[in-house]
N, C-alpha and C. Protein backbone atom coordinates (compact mmCIF):
# COMPACT_ATOMS: atom_id res chain seq x y z
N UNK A 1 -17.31 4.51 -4.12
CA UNK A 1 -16.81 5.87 -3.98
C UNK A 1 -15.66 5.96 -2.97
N UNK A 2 -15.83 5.29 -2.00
CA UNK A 2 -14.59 5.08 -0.63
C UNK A 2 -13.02 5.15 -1.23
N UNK A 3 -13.14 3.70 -2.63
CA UNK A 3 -11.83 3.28 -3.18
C UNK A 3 -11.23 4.15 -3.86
N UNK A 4 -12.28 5.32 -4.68
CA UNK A 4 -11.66 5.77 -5.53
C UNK A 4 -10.42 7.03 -5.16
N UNK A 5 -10.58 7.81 -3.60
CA UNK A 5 -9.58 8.35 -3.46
C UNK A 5 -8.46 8.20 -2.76
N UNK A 6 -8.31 6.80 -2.36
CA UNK A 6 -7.46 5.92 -2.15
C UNK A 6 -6.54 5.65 -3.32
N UNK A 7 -7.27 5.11 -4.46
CA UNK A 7 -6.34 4.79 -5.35
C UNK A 7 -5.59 5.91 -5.87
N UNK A 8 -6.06 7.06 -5.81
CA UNK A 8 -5.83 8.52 -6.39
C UNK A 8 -4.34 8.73 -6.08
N UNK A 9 -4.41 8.82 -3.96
CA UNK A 9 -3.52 9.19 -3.48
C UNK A 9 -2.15 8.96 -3.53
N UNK A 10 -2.42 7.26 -3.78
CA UNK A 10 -1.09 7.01 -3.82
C UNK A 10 -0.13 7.28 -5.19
N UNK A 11 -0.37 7.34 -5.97
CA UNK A 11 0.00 7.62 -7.27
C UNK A 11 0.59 9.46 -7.32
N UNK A 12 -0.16 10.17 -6.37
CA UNK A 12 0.11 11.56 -6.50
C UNK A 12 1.13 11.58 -5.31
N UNK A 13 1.01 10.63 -4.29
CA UNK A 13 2.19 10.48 -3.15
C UNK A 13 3.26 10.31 -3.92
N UNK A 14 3.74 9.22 -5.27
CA UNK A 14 4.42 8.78 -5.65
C UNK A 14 5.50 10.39 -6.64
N UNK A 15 4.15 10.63 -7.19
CA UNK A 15 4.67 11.97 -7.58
C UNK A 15 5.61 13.56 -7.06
N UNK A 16 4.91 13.19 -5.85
CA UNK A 16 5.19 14.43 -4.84
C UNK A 16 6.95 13.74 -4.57
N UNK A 17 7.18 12.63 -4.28
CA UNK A 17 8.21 12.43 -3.66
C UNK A 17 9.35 12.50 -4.78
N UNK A 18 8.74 12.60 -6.47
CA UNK A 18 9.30 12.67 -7.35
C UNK A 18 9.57 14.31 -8.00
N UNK A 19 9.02 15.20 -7.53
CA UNK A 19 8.83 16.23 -8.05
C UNK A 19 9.85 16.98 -7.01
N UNK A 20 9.52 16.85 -5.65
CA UNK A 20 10.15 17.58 -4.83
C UNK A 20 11.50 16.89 -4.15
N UNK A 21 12.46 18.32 -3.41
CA UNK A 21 13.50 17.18 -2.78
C UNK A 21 12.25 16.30 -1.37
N UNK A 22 13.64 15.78 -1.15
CA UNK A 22 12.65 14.87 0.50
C UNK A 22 12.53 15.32 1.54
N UNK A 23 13.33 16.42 1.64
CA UNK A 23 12.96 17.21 3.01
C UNK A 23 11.93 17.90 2.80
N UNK A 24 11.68 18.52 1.75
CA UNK A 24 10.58 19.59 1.34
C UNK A 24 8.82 18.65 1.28
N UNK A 25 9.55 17.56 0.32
CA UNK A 25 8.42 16.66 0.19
C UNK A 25 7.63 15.87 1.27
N UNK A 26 8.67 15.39 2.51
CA UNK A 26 7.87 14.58 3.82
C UNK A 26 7.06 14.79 4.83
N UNK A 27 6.47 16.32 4.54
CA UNK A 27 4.92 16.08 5.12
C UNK A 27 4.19 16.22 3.83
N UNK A 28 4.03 16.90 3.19
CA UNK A 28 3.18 16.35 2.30
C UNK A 28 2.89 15.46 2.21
N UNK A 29 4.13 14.12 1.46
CA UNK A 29 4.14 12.60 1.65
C UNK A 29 3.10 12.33 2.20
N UNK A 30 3.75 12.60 3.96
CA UNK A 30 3.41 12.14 5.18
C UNK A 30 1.83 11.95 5.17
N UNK A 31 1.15 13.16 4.98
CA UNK A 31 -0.36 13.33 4.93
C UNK A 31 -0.88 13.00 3.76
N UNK A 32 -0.97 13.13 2.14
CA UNK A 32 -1.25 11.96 1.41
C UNK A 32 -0.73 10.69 1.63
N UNK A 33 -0.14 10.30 2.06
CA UNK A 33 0.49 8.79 2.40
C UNK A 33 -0.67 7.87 3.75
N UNK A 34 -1.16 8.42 4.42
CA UNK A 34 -2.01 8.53 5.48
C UNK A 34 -3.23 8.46 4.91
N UNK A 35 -3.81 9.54 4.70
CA UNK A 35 -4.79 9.49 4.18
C UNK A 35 -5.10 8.40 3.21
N UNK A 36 -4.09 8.14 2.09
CA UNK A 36 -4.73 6.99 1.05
C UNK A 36 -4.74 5.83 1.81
N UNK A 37 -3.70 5.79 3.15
CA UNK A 37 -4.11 4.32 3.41
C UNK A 37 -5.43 4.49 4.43
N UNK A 38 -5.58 5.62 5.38
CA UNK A 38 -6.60 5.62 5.98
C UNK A 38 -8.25 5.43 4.90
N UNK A 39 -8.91 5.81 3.92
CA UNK A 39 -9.63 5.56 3.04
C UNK A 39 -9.72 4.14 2.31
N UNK A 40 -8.53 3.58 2.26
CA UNK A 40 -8.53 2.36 1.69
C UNK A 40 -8.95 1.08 2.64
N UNK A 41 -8.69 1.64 3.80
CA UNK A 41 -9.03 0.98 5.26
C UNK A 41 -10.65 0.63 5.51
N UNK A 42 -10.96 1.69 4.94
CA UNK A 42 -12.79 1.87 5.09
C UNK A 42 -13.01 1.02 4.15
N UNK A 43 -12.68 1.69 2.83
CA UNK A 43 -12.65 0.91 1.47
C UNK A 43 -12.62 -1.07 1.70
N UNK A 44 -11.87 -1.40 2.35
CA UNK A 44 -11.89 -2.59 2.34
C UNK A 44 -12.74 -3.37 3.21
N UNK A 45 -13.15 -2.32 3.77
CA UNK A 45 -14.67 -2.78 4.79
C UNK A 45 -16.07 -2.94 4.11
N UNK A 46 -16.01 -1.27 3.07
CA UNK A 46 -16.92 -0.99 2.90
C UNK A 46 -17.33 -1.91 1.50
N UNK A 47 -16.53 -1.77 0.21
CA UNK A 47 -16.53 -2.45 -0.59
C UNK A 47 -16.90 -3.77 -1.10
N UNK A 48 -16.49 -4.60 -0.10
CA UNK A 48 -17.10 -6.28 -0.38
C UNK A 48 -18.72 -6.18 -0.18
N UNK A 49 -18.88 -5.07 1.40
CA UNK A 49 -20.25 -5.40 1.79
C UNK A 49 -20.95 -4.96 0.49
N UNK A 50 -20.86 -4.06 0.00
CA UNK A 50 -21.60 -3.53 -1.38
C UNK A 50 -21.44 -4.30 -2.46
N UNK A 51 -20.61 -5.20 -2.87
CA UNK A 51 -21.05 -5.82 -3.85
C UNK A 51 -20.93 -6.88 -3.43
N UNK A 52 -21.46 -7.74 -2.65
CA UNK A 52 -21.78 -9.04 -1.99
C UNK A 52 -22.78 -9.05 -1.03
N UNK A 53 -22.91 -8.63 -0.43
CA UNK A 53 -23.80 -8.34 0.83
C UNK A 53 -23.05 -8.17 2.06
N UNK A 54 -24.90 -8.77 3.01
CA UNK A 54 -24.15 -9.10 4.42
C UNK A 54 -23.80 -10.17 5.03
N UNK A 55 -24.26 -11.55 4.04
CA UNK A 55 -24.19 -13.00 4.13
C UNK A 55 -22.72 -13.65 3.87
N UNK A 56 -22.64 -14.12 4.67
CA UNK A 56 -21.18 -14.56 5.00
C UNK A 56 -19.78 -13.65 4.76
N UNK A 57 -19.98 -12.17 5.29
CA UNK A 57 -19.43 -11.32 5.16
C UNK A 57 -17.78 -11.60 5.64
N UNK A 58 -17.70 -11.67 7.08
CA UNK A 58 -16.53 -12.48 7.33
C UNK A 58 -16.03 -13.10 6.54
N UNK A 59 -16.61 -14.24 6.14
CA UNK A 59 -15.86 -15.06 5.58
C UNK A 59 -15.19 -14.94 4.26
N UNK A 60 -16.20 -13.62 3.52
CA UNK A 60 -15.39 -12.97 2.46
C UNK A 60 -14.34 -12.36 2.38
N UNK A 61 -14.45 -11.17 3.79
CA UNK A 61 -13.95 -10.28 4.24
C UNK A 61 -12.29 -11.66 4.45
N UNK A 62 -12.34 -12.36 5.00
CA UNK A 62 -11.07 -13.51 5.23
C UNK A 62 -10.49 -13.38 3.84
N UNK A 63 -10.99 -14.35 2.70
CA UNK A 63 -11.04 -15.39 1.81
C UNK A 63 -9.87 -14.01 0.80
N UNK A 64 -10.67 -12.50 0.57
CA UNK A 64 -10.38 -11.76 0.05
C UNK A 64 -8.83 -11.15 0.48
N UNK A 65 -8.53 -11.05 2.22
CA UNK A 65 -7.51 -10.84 2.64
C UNK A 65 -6.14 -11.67 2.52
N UNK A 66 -6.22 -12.57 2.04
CA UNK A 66 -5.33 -13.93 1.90
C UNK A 66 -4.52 -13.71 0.87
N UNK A 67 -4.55 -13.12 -0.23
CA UNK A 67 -3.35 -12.94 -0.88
C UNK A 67 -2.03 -11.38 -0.47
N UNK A 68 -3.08 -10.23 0.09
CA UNK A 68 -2.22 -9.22 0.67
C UNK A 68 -1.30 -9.84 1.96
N UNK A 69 -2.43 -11.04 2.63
CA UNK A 69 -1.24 -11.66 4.28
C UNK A 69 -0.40 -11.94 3.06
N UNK A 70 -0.72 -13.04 2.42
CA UNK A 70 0.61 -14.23 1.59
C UNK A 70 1.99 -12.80 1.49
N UNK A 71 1.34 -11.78 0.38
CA UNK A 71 2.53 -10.93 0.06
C UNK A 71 3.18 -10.45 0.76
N UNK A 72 2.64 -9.81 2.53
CA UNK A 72 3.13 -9.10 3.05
C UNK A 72 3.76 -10.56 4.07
N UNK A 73 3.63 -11.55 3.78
CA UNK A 73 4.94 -12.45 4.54
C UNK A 73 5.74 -12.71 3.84
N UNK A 74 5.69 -13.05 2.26
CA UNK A 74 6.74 -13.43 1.67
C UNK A 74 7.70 -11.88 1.43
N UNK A 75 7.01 -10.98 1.64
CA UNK A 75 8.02 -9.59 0.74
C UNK A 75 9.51 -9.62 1.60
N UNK A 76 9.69 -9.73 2.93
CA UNK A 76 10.85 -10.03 3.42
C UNK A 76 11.86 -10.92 3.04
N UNK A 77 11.20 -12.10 2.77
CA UNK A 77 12.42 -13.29 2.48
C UNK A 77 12.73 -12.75 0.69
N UNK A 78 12.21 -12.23 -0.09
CA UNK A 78 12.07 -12.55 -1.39
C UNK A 78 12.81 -10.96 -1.34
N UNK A 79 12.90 -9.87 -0.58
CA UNK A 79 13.76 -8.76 -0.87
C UNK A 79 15.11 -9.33 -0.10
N UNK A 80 15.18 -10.03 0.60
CA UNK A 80 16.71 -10.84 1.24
C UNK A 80 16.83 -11.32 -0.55
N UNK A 81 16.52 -12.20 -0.76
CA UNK A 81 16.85 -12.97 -2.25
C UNK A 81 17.34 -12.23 -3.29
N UNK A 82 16.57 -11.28 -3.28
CA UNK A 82 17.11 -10.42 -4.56
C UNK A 82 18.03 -9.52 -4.10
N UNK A 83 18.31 -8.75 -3.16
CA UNK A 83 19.51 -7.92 -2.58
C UNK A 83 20.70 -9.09 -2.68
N UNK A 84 20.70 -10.59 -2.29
CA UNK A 84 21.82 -11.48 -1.99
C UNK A 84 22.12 -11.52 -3.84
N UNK A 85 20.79 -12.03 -4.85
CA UNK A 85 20.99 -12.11 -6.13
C UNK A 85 21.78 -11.19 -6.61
N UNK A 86 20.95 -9.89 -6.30
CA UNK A 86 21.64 -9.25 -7.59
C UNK A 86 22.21 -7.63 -6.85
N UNK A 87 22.53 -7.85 -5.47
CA UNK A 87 22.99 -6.76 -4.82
C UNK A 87 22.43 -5.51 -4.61
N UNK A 88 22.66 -4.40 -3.62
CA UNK A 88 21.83 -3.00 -3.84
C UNK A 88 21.74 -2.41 -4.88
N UNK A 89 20.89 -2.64 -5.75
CA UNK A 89 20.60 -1.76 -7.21
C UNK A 89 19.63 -0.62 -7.10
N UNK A 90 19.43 -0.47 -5.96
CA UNK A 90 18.45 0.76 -5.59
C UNK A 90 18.53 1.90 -4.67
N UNK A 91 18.07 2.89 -5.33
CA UNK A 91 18.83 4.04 -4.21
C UNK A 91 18.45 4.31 -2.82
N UNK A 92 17.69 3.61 -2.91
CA UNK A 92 17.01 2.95 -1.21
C UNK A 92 17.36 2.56 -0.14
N UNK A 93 18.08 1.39 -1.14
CA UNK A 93 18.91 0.36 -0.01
C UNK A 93 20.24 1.07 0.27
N UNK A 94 20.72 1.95 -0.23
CA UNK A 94 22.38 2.22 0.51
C UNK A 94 22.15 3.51 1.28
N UNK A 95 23.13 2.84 2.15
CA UNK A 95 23.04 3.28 3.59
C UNK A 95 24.07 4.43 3.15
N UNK A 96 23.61 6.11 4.29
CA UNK A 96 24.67 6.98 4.05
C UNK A 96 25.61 7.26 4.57
């Protein structure tokens, strides 16, 4: 039950920032944006213990975290790569 309004949020965050301009939209954002990650936080506590137990919890709790570290080290070098590849193609990246 923890995960499920986690996953909710972000998808309706995604919306909000699509529906509205960005000044209008960034507290809203701000507070669904928060919230889904604050819930998902529990969620990732709470979740393994429930469908695994309490036996070698750590070590799940590790084993399970190892591909979000991997992504969140490689996402830097690999957005250098593709900005050098194929230049700012996103309305993100240019500066005003």
């Amino acid at each position: 039950m923890s995960a499920r309004p986690s996953v909710a949020l972000h998808p309706i965050d995604a919306a909000v920032v699509r529906l509205f301009e960005a000044a209008s939209a960034s507290v809203l954002f701000t507070i669904l944006y928060g919230a889904g990650g604050g819930v998902l936080t529990i969620a990732r506590g709470t979740v393994p213990l429930a469908i695994f137990g309490a036996e070698n919890y750590g070590y799940r709790l590790g084993v399970l975290g190892v591909p979000t570290r991997i992504a969140k080290a490689a996402a830097p070098l690999l957005l250098g790569i593709l900005i050098d590849k194929f230049g700012q193609v996103c309305w993100c990246f240019h500066r005003r």
